[in-house]
C-alpha atoms as a PDB file:
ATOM      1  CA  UNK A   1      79.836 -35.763  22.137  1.00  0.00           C
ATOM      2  CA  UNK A   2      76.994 -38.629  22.919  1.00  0.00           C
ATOM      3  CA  UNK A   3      77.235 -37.308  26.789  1.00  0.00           C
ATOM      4  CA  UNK A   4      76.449 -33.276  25.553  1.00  0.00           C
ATOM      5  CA  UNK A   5      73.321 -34.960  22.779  1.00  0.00           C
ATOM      6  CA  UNK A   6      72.190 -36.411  25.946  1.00  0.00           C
ATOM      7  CA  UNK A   7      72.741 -33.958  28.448  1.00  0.00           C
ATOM      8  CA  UNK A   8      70.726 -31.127  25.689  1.00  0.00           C
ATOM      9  CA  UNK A   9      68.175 -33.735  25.221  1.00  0.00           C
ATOM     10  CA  UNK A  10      67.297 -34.028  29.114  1.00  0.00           C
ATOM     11  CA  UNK A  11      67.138 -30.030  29.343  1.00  0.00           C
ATOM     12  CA  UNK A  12      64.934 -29.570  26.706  1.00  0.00           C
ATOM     13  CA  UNK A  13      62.616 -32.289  28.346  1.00  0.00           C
ATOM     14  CA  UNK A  14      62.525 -30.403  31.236  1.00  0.00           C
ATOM     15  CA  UNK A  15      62.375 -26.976  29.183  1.00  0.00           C
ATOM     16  CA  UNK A  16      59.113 -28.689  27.855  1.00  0.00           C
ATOM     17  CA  UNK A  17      57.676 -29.973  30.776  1.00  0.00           C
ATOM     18  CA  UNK A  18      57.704 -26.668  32.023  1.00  0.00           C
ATOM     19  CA  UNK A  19      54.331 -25.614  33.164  1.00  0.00           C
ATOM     20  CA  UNK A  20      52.147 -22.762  31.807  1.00  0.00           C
ATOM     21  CA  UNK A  21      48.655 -21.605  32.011  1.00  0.00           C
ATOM     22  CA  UNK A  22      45.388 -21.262  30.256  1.00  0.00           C
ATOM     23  CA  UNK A  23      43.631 -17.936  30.575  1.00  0.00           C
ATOM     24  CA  UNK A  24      40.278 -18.333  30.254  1.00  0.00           C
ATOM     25  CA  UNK A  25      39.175 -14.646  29.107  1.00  0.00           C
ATOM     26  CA  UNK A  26      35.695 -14.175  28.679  1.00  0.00           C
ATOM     27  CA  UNK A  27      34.237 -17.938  29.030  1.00  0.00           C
ATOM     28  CA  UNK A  28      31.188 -18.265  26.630  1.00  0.00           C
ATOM     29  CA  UNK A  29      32.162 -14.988  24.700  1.00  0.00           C
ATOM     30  CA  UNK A  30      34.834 -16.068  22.773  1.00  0.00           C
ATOM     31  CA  UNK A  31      33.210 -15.302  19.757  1.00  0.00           C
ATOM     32  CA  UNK A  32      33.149 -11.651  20.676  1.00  0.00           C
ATOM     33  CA  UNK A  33      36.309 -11.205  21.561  1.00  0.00           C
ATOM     34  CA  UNK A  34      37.513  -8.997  18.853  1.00  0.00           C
ATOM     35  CA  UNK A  35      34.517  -6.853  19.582  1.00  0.00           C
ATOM     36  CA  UNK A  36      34.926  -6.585  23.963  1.00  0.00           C
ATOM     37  CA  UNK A  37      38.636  -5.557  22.988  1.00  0.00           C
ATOM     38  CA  UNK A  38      37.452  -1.886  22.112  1.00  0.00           C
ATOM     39  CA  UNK A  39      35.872  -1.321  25.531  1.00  0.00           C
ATOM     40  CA  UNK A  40      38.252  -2.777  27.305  1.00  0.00           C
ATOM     41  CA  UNK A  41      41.130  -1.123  25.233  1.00  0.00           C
ATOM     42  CA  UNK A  42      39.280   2.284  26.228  1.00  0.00           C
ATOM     43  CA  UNK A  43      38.912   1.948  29.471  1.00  0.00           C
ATOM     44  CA  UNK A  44      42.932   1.020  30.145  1.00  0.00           C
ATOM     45  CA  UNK A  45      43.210   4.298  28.064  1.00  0.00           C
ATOM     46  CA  UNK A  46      41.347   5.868  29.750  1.00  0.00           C
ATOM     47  CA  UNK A  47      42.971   4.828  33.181  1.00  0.00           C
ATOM     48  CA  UNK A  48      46.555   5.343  32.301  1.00  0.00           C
ATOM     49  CA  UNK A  49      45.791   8.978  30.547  1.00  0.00           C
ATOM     50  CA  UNK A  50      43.316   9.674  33.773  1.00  0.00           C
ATOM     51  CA  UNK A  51      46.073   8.964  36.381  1.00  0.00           C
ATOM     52  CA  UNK A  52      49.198   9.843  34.486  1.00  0.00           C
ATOM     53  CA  UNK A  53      47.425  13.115  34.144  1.00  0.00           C
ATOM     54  CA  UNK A  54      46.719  13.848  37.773  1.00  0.00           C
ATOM     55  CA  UNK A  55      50.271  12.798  38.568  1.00  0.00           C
ATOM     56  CA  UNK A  56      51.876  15.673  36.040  1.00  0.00           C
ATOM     57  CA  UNK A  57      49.713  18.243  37.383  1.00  0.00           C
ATOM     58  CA  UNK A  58      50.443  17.137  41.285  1.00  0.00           C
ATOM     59  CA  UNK A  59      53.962  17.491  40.253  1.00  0.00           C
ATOM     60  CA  UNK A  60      54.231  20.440  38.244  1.00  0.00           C
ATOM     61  CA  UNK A  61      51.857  22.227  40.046  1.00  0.00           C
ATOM     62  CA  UNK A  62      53.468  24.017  43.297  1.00  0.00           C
ATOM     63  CA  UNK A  63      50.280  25.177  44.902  1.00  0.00           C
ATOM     64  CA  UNK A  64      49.115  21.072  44.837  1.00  0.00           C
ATOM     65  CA  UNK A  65      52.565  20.405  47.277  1.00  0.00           C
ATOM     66  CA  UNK A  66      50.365  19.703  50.219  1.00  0.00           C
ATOM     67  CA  UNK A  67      49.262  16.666  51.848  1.00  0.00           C
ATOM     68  CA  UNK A  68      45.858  15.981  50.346  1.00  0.00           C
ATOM     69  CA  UNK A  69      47.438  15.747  47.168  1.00  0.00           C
ATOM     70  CA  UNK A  70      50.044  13.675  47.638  1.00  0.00           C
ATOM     71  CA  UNK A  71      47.654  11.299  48.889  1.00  0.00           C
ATOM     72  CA  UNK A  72      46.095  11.223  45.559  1.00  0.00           C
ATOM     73  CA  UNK A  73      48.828  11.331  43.989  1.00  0.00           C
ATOM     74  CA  UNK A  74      50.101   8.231  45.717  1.00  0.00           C
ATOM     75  CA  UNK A  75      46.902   6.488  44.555  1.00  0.00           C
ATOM     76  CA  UNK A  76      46.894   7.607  40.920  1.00  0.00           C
ATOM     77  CA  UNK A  77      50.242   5.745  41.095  1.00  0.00           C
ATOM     78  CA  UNK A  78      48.883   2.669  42.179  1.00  0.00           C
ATOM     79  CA  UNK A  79      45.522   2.590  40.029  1.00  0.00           C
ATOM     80  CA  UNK A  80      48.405   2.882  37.561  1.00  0.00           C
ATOM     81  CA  UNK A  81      50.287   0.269  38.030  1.00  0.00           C
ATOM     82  CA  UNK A  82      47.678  -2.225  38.928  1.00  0.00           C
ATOM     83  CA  UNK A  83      45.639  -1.273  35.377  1.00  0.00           C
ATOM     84  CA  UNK A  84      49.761  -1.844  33.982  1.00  0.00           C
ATOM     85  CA  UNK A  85      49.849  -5.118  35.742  1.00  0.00           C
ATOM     86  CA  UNK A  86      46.895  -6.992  33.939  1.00  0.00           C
ATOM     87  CA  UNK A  87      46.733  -4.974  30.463  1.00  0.00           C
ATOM     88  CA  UNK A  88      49.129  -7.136  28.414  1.00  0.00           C
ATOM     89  CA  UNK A  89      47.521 -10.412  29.483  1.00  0.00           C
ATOM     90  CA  UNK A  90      44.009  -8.999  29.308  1.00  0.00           C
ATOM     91  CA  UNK A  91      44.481  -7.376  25.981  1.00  0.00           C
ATOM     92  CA  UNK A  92      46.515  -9.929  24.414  1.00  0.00           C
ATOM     93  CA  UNK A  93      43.638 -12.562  25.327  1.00  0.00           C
ATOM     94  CA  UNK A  94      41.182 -10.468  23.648  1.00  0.00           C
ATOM     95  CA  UNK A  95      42.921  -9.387  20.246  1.00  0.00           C
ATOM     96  CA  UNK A  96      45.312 -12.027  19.681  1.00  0.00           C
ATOM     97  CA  UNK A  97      43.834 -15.029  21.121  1.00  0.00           C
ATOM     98  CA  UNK A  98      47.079 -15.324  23.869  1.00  0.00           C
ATOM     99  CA  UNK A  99      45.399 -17.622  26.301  1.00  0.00           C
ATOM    100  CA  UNK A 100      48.918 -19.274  27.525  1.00  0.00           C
ATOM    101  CA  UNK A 101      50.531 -17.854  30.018  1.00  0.00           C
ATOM    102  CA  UNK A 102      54.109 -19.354  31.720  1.00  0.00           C
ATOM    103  CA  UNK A 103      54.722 -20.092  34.840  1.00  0.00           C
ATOM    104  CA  UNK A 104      57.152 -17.086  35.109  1.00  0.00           C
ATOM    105  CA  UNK A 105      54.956 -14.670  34.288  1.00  0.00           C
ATOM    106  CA  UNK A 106      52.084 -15.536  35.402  1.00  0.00           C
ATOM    107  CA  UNK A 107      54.194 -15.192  39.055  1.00  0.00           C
ATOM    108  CA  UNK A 108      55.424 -11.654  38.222  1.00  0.00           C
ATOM    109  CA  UNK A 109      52.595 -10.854  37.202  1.00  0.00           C
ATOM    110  CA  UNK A 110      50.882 -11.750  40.644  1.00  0.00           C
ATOM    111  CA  UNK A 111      53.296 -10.117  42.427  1.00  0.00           C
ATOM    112  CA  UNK A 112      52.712  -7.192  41.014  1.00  0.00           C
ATOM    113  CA  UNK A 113      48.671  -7.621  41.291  1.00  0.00           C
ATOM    114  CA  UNK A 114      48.915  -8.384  44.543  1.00  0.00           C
ATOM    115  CA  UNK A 115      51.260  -6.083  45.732  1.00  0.00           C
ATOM    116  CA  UNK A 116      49.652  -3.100  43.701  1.00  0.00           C
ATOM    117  CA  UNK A 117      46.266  -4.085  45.665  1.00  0.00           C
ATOM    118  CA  UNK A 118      47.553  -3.658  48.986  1.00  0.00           C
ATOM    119  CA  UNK A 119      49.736  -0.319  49.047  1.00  0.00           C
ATOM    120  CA  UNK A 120      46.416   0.752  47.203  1.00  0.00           C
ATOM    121  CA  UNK A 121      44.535  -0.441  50.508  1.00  0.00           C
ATOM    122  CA  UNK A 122      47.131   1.082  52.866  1.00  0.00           C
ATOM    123  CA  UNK A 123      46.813   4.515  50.790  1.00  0.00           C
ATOM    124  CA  UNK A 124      42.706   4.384  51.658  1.00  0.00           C
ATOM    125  CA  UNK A 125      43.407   3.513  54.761  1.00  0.00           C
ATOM    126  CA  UNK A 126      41.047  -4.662  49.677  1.00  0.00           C
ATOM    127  CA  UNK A 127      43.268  -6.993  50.953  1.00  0.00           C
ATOM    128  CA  UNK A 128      45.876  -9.175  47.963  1.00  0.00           C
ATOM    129  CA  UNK A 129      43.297 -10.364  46.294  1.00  0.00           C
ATOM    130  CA  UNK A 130      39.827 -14.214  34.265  1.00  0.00           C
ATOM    131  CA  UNK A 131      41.772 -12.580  32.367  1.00  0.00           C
ATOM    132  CA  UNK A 132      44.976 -12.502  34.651  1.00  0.00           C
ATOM    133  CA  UNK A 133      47.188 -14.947  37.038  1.00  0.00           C
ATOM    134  CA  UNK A 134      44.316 -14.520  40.061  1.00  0.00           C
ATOM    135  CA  UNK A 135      45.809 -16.091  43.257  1.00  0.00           C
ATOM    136  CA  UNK A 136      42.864 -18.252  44.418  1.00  0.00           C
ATOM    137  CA  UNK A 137      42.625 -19.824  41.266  1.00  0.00           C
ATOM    138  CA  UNK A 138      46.454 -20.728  40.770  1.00  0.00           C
ATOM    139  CA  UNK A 139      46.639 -22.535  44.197  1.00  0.00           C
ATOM    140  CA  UNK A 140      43.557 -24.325  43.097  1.00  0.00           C
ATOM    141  CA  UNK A 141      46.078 -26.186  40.398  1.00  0.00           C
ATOM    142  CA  UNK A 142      48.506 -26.493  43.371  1.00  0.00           C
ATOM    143  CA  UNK A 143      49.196 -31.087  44.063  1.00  0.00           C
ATOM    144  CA  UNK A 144      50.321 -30.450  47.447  1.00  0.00           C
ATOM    145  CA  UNK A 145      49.216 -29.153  50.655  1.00  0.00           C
ATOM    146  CA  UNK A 146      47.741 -25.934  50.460  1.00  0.00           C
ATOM    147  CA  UNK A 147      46.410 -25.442  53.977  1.00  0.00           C
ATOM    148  CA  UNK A 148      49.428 -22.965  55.085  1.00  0.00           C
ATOM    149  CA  UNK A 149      48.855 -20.797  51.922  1.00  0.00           C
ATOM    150  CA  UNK A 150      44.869 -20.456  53.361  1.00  0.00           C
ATOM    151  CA  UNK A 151      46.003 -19.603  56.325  1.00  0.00           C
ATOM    152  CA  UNK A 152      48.650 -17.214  55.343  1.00  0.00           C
ATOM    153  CA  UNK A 153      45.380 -15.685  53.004  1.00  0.00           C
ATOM    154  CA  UNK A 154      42.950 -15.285  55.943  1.00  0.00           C
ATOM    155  CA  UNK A 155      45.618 -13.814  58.097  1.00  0.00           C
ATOM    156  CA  UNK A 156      45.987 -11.196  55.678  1.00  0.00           C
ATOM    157  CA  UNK A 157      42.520 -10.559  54.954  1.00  0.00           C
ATOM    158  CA  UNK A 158      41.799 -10.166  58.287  1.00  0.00           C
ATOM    159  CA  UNK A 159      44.509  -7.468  59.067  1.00  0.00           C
ATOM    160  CA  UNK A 160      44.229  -5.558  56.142  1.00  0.00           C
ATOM    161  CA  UNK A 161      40.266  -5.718  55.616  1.00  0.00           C
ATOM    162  CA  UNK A 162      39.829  -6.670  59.454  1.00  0.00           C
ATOM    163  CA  UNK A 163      41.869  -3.775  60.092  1.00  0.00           C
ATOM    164  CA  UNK A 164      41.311  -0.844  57.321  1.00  0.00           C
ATOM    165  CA  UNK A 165      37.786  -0.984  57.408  1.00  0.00           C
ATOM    166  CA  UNK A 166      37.138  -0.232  61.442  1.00  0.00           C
ATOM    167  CA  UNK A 167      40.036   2.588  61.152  1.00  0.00           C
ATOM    168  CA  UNK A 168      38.013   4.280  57.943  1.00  0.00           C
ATOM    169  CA  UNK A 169      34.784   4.068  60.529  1.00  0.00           C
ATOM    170  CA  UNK A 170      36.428   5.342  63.381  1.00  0.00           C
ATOM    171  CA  UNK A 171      38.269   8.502  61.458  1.00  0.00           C
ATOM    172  CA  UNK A 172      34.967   9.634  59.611  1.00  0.00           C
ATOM    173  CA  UNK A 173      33.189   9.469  63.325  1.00  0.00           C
ATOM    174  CA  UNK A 174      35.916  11.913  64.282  1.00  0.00           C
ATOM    175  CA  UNK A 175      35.275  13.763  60.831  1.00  0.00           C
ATOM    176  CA  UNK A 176      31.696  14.225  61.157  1.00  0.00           C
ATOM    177  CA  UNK A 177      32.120  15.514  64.761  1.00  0.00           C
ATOM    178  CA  UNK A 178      34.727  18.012  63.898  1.00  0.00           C
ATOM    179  CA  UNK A 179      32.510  18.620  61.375  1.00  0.00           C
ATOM    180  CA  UNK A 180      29.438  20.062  63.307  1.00  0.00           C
ATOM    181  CA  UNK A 181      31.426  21.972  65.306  1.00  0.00           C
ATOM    182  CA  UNK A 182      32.948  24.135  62.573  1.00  0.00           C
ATOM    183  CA  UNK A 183      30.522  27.184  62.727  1.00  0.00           C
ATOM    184  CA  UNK A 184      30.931  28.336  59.310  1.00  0.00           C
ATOM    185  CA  UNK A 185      28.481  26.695  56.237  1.00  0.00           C
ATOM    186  CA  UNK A 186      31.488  27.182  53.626  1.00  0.00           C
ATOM    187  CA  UNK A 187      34.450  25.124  55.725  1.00  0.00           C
ATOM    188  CA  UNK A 188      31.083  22.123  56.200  1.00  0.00           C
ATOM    189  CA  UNK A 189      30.572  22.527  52.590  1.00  0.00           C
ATOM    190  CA  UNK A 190      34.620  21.840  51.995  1.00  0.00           C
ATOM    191  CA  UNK A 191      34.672  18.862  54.287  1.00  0.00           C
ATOM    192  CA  UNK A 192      32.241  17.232  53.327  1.00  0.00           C
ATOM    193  CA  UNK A 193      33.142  17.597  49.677  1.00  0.00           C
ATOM    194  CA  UNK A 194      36.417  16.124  50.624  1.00  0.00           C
ATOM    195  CA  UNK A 195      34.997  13.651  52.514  1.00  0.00           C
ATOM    196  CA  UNK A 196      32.825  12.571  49.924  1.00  0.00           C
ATOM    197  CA  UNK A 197      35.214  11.696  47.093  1.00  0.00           C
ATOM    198  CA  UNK A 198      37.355   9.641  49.580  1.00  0.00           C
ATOM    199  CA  UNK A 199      34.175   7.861  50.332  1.00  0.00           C
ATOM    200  CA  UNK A 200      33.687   7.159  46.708  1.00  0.00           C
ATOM    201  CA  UNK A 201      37.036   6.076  46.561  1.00  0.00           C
ATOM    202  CA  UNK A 202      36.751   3.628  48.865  1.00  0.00           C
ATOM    203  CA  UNK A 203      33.838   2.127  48.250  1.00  0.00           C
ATOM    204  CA  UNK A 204      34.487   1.818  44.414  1.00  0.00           C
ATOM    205  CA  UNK A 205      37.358  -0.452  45.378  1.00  0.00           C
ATOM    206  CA  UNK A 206      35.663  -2.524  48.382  1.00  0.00           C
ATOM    207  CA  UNK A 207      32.434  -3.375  46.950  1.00  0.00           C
ATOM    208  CA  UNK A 208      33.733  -5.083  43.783  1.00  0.00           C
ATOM    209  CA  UNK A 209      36.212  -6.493  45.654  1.00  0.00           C
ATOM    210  CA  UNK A 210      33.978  -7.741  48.134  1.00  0.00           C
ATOM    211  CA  UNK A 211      31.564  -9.452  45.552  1.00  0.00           C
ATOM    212  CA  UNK A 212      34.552 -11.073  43.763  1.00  0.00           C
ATOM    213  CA  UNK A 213      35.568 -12.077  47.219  1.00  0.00           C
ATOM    214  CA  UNK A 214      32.033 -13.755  47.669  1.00  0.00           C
ATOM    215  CA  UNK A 215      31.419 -14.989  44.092  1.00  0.00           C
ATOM    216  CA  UNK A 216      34.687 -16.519  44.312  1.00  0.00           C
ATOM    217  CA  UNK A 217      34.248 -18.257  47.702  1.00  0.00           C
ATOM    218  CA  UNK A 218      31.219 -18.999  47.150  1.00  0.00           C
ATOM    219  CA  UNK A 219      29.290 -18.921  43.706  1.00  0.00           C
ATOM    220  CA  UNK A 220      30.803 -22.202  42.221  1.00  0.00           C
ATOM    221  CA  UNK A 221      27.282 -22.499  40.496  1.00  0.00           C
ATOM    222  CA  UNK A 222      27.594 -19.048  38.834  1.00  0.00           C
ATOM    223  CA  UNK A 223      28.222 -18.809  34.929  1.00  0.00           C
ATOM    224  CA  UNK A 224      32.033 -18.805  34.382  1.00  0.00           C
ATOM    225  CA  UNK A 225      31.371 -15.034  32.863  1.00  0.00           C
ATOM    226  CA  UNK A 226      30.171 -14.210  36.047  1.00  0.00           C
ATOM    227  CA  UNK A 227      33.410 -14.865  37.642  1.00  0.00           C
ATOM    228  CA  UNK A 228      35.507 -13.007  34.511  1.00  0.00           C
ATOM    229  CA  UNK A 229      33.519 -10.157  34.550  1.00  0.00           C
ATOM    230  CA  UNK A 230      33.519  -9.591  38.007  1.00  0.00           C
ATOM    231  CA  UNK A 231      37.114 -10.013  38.495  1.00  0.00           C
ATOM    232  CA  UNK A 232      37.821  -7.225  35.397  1.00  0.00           C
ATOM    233  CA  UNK A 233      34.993  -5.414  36.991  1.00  0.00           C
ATOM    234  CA  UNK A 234      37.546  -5.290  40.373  1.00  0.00           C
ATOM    235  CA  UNK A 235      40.665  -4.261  38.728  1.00  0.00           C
ATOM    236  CA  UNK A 236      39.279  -1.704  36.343  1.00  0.00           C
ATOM    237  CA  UNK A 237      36.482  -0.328  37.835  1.00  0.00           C
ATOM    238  CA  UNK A 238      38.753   2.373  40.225  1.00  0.00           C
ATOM    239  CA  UNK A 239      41.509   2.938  38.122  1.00  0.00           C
ATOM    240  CA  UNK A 240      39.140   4.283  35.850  1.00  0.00           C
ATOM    241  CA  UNK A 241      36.745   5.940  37.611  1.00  0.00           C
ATOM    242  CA  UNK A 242      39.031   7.668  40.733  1.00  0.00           C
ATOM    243  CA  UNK A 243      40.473  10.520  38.705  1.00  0.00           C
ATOM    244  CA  UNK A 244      37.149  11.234  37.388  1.00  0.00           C
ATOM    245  CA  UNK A 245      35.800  11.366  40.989  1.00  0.00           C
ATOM    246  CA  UNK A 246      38.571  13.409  42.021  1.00  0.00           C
ATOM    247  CA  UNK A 247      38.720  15.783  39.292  1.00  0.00           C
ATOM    248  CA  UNK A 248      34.884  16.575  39.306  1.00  0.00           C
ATOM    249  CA  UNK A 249      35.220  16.602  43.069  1.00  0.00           C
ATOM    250  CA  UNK A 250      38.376  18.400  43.515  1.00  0.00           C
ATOM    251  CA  UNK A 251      38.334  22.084  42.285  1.00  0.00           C
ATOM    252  CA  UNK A 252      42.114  22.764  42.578  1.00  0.00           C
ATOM    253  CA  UNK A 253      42.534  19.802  40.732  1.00  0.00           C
ATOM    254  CA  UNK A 254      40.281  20.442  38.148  1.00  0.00           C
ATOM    255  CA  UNK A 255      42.000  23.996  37.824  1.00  0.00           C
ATOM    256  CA  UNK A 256      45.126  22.727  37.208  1.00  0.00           C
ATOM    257  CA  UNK A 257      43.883  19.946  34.331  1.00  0.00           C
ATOM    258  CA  UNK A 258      41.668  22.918  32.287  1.00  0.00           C
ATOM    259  CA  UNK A 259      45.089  25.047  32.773  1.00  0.00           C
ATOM    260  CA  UNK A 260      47.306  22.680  32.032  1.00  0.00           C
ATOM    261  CA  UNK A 261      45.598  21.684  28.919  1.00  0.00           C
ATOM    262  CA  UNK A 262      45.201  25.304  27.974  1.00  0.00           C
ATOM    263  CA  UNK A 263      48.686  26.104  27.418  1.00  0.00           C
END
């Protein structure tokens, strides 16, 4: 009986010892908290109903089963599930005051981040990269060597952004000239609309990237709200505003929305 006490007592040490994290939120703004939740709580809504709605149409709608749209349908679906991936930490900071985090969860939760961000950058064509388990900063809190996990970081920056961003360059040089050589205004006029909104796509996801990238690296002197804001800025900013672009942008797709919500 003394050897089971004793055995329970040395798993719940380690049960305790157990690490978690702190999220920091909104650093300086904790005050306001209760009042930031609205905004933020609208613009998740607003990304989940956004994308959720493009994918029923897409699906429902048999004269959307062509390529084009599955490609946006394929990045509704991760806008989706990168806005699901940070919501419940992000929101439950900002109502409830749920900075802790475990160790557990805060993993999942990266891998989900992380692996949301880069079938987002293969569908474009933002490499893995607070109010959420951010990589950089958890392998700041790491005691041993870290070099191999930098390593393993720039590799994949360089051959997702290294890569991506030349390819994008290259097809929209082919683009344009196919472009000039159709003869009629109206097929320009379609192109170029197309090629617009996947512009705006991309470069609603790679600037804010980008600048958290460079903030991150190498704005140690910034305001800690800097840093928050910027990183929200990153993971809301296209999950929100990518249906919009490609509803307004997208006539078919627009179509099918009014129709849909019609019936």
């Amino acid at each position: 009986m003394l050897q089971i006490q004793e055995n329970m007592n040395i798993l719940n040490n380690l049960t305790s010892r157990f690490p978690a994290f702190s999220l920091t939120g909104i650093p300086g703004l904790e005050f306001a908290h209760a009042w930031i939740y609205i905004p933020f709580c609208c613009l998740y809504a607003i990304a989940l109903s956004g994308n959720s709605m493009i994918l029923l149409v897409i699906s429902t709608q048999k004269s959307l089963h062509e390529p084009m749209y599955y490609f946006l349908s394929m990045l509704s679906a991760t806008d989706r599930g990168l806005t699901l991936s940070t919501m419940s930490t992000t929101l439950g900071i900002l109502w409830f005051d749920a900075n802790e985090v475990s160790l557990d969860r805060c993993i999942v939760q990266m891998y989900f981040l992380h692996g949301f961000a880069s079938m987002e950058s293969g569908v474009l064509n933002e490499s893995p990269f607070h109010s959420y388990c951010y990589h950089p900063d958890v392998i700041t809190l790491a005691c041993s060597d870290t070099r191999a996990n930098n390593i393993y970081g720039l590799v994949a920056l360089i051959l997702t952004t290294g890569i991506d961003t030349p390819c994008i360059a290259l097809s929209y040089t082919f683009i344009i000239y196919s472009v000039f050589s159709i003869a009629s205004p109206e097929e320009r006029y379609k192109v170029f609309s197309t090629c617009v909104s996947h512009i705006g796509a991309v470069a609603i996801f790679y600037i804010p990237m980008m600048s958290l990238s460079v903030v991150h690296r190498y704005g140690q002197s910034a305001p800690k709200v800097v840093h928050s804001m910027m990183a929200n800025v990153y993971l809301l900013l296209p999950p929100v505003l990518d249906p919009i672009i490609y509803s307004v942008k997208t006539k078919q797709i627009c179509k099918a929305i009014l129709s849909f919500l019609t019936k």
